[in-house]
C-alpha atoms as a PDB file:
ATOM      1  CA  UNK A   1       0.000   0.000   0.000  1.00  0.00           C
ATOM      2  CA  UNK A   2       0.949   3.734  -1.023  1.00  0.00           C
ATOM      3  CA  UNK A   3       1.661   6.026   1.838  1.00  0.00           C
ATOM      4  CA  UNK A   4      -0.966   9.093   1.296  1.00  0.00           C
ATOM      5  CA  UNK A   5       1.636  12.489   0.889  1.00  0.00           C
ATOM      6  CA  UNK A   6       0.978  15.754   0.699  1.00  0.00           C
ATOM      7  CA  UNK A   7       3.442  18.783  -0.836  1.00  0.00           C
ATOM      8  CA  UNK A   8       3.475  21.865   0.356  1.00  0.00           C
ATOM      9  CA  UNK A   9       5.261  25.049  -0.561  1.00  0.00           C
ATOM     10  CA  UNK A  10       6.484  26.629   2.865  1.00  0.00           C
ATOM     11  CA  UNK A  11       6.379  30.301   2.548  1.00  0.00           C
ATOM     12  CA  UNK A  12       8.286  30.563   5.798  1.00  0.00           C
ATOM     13  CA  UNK A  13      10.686  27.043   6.538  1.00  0.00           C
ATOM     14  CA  UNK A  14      11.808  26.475  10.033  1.00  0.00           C
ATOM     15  CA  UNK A  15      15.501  25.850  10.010  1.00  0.00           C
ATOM     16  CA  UNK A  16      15.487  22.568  11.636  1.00  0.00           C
ATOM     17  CA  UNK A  17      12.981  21.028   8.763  1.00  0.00           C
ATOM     18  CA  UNK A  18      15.439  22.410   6.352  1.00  0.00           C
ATOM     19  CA  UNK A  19      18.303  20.605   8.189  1.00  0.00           C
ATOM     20  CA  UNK A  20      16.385  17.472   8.067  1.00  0.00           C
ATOM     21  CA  UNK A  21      16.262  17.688   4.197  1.00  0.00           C
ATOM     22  CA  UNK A  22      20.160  18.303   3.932  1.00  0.00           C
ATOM     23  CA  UNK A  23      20.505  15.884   6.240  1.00  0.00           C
ATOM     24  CA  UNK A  24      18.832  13.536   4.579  1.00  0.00           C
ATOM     25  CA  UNK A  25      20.536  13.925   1.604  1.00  0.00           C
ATOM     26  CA  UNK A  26      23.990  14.117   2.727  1.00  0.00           C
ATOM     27  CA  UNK A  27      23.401  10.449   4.074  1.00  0.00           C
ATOM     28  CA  UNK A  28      21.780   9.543   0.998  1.00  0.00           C
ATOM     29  CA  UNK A  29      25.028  10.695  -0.164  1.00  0.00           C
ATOM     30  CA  UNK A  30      27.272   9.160   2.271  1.00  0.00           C
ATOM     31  CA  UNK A  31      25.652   5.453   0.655  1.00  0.00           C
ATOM     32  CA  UNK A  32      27.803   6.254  -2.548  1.00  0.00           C
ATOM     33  CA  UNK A  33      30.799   8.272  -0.991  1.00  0.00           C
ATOM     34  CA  UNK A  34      32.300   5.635   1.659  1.00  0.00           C
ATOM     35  CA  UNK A  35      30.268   7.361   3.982  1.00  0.00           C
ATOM     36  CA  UNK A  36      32.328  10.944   4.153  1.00  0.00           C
ATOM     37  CA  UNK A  37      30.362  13.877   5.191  1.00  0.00           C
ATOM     38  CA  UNK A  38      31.639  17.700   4.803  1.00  0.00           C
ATOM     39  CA  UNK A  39      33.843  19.094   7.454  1.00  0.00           C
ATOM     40  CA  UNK A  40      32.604  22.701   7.438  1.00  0.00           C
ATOM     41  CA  UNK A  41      35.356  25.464   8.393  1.00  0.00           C
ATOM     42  CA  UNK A  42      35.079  29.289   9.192  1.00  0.00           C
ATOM     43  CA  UNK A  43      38.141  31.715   9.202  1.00  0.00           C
ATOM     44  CA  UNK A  44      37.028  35.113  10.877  1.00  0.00           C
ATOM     45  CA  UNK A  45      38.732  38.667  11.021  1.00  0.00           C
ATOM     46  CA  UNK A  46      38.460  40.043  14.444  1.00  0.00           C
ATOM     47  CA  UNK A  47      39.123  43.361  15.599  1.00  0.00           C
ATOM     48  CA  UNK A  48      41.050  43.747  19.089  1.00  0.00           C
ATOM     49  CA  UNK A  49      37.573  43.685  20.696  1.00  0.00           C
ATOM     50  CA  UNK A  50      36.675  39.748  19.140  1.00  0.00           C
ATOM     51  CA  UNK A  51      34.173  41.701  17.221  1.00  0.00           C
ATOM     52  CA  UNK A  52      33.092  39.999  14.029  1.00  0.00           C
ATOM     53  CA  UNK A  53      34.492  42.315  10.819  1.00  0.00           C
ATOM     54  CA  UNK A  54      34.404  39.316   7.950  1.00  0.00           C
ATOM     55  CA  UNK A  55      35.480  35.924   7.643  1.00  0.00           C
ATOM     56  CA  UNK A  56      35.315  32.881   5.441  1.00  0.00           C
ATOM     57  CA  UNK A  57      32.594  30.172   5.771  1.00  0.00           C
ATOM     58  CA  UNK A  58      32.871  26.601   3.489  1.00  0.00           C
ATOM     59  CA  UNK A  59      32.948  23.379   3.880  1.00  0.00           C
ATOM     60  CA  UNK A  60      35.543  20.267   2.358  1.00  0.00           C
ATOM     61  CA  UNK A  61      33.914  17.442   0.965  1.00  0.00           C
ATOM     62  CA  UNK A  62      35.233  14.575  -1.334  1.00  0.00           C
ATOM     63  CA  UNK A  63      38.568  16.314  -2.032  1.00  0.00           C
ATOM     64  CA  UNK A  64      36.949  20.082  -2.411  1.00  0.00           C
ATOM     65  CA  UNK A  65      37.079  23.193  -0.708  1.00  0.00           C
ATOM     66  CA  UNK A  66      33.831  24.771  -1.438  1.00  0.00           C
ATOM     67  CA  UNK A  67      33.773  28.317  -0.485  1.00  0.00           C
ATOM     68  CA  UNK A  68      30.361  29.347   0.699  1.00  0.00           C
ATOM     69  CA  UNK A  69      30.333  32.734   1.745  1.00  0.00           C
ATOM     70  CA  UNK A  70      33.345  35.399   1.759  1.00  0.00           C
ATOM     71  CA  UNK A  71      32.538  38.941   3.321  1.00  0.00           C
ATOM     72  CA  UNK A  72      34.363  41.799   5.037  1.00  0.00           C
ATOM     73  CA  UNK A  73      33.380  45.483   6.166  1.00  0.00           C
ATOM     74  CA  UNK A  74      33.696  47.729   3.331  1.00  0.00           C
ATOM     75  CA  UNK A  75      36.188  50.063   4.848  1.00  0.00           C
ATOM     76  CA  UNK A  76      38.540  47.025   5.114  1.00  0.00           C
ATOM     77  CA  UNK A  77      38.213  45.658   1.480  1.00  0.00           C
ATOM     78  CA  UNK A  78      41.785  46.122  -0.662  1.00  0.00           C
ATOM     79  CA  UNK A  79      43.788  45.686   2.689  1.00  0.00           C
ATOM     80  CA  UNK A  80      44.890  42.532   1.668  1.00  0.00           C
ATOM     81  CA  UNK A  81      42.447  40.828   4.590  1.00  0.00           C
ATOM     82  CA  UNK A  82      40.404  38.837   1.553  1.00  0.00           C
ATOM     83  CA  UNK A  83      43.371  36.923   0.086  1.00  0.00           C
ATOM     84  CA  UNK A  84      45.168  35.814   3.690  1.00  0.00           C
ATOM     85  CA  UNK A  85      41.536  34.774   4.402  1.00  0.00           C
ATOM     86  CA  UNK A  86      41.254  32.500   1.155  1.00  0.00           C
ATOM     87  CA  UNK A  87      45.067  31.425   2.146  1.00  0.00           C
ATOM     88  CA  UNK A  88      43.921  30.276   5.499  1.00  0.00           C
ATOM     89  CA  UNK A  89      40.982  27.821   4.091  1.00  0.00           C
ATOM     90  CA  UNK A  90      43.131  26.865   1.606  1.00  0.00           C
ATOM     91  CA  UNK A  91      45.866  25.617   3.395  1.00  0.00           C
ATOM     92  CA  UNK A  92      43.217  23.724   5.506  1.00  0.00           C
ATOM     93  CA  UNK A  93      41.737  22.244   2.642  1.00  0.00           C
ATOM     94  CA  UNK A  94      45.252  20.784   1.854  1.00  0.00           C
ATOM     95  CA  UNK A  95      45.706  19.596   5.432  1.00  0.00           C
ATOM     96  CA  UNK A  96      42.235  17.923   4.908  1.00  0.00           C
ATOM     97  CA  UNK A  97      43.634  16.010   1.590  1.00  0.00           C
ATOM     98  CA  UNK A  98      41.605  18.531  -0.618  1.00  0.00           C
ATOM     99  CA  UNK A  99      42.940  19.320  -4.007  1.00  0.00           C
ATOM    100  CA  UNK A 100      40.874  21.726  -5.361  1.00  0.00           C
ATOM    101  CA  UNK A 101      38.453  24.216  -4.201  1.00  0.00           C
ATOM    102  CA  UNK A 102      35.173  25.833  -6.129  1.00  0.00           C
ATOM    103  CA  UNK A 103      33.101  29.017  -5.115  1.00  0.00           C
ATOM    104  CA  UNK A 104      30.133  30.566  -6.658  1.00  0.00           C
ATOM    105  CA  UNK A 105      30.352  35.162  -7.393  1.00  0.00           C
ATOM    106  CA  UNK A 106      27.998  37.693  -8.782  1.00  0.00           C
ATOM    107  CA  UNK A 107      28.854  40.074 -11.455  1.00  0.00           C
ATOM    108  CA  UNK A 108      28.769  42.877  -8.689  1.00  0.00           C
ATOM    109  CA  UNK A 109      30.670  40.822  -6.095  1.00  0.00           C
ATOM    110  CA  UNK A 110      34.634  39.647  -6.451  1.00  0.00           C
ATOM    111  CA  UNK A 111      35.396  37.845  -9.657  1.00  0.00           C
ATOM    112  CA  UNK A 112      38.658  39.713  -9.897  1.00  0.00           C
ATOM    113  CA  UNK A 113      39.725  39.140  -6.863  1.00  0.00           C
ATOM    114  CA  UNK A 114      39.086  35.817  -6.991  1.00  0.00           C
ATOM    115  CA  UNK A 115      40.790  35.542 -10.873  1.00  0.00           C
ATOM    116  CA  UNK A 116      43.924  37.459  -9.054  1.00  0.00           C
ATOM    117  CA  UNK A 117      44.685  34.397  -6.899  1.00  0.00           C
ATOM    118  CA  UNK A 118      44.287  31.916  -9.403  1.00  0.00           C
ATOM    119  CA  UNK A 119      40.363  30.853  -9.687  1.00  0.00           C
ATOM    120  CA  UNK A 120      39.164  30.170 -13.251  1.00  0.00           C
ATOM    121  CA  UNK A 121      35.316  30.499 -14.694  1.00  0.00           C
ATOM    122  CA  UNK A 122      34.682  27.396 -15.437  1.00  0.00           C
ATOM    123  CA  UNK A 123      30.740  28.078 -15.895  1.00  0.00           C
ATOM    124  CA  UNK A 124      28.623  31.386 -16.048  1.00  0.00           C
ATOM    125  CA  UNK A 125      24.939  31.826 -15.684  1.00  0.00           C
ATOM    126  CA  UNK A 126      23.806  35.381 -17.265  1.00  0.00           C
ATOM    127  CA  UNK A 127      20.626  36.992 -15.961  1.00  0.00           C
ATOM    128  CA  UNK A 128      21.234  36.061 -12.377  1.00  0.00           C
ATOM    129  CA  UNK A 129      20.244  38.650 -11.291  1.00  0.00           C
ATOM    130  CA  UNK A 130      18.757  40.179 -14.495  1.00  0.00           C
ATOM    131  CA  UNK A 131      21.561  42.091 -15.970  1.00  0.00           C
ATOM    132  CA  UNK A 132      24.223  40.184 -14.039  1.00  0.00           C
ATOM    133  CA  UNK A 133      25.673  37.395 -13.953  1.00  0.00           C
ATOM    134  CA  UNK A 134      26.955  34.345 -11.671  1.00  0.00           C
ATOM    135  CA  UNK A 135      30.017  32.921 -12.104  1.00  0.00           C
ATOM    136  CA  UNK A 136      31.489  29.359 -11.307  1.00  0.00           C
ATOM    137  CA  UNK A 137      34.783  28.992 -10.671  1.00  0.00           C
ATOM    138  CA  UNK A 138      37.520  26.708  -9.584  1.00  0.00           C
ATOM    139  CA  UNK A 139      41.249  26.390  -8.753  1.00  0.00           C
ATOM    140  CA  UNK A 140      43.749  23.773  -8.383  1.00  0.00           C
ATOM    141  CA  UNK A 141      45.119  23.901  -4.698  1.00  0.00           C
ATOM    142  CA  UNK A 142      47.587  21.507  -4.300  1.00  0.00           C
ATOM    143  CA  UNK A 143      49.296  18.874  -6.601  1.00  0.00           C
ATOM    144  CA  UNK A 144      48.366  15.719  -5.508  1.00  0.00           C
ATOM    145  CA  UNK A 145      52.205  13.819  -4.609  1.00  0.00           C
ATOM    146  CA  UNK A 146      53.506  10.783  -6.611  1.00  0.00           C
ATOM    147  CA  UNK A 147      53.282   8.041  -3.459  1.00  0.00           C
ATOM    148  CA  UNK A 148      49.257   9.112  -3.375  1.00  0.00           C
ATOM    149  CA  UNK A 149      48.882   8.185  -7.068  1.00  0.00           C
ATOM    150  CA  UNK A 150      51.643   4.995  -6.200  1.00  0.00           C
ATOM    151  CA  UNK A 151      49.141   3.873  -3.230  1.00  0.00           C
ATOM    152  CA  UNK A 152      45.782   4.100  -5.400  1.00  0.00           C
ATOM    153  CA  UNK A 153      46.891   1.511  -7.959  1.00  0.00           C
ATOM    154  CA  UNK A 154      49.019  -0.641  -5.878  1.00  0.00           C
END
């Protein structure tokens, strides 16, 4: 017998019905992926106070850094605080056996900052928002060392 199901567009989600659906899928997921779940990792900038000015939030997951969110005060944008905050997830990704890392930018947001340090478009979707566009992009983080390859076809 069918189980009777309803759908429902919910105007207004509560957060914990939302984490059961990505919860749900990420252990749908873990079935085909040896079970491996992402390890999510934030990288602030503080003033002398603790007080939150930016930071970093993303996530590594089946060899990836995926850069979720990047965002700073605007009177501390071109100090340099945007690329040692990339450097710092980066270098955990590697630590984390990650060899590449992806991120998502708007037209209006960072995509030459993000082209300075070595991130290439790899897709772009135009219109999003009308009259902008979002870009894809991607970057090789680390070269992956001769014993790993060795030790996957031994």
């Amino acid at each position: 017998m069918t189980q009777e199901c309803s759908i429902t567009l919910e105007e207004k989600p509560n957060s914990s019905d939302m984490n059961g659906i990505v919860l749900g899928l990420l252990a749908y997921n873990g079935l085909h992926t040896n079970g491996e779940k992402p390890q999510y990792l934030m990288v602030s900038l503080r003033d002398n106070n603790k007080q939150l000015l930016g930071g970093l939030v993303g996530a590594t997951y089946l060899g990836w850094l995926q850069v979720h969110a990047v965002w700073m005060k605007d009177e501390l944008r071109g100090n340099d605080y945007g690329s040692r905050l990339l450097q710092v997830a980066e270098e955990e990704a590697i630590q984390r056996g990650c060899l590449n890392a992806c991120l998502e930018t708007l037209s209006f947001q960072a995509l030459p900052f993000y082209q300075k340090r070595g991130y290439a478009i790899y897709c772009q979707l135009a219109d999003f928002p009308p009259g902008q566009t979002k870009y894809f992009l991607k970057k090789s983080i680390s070269a992956q060392p001769a014993e790993a390859l060795t030790d996957k076809f031994a």
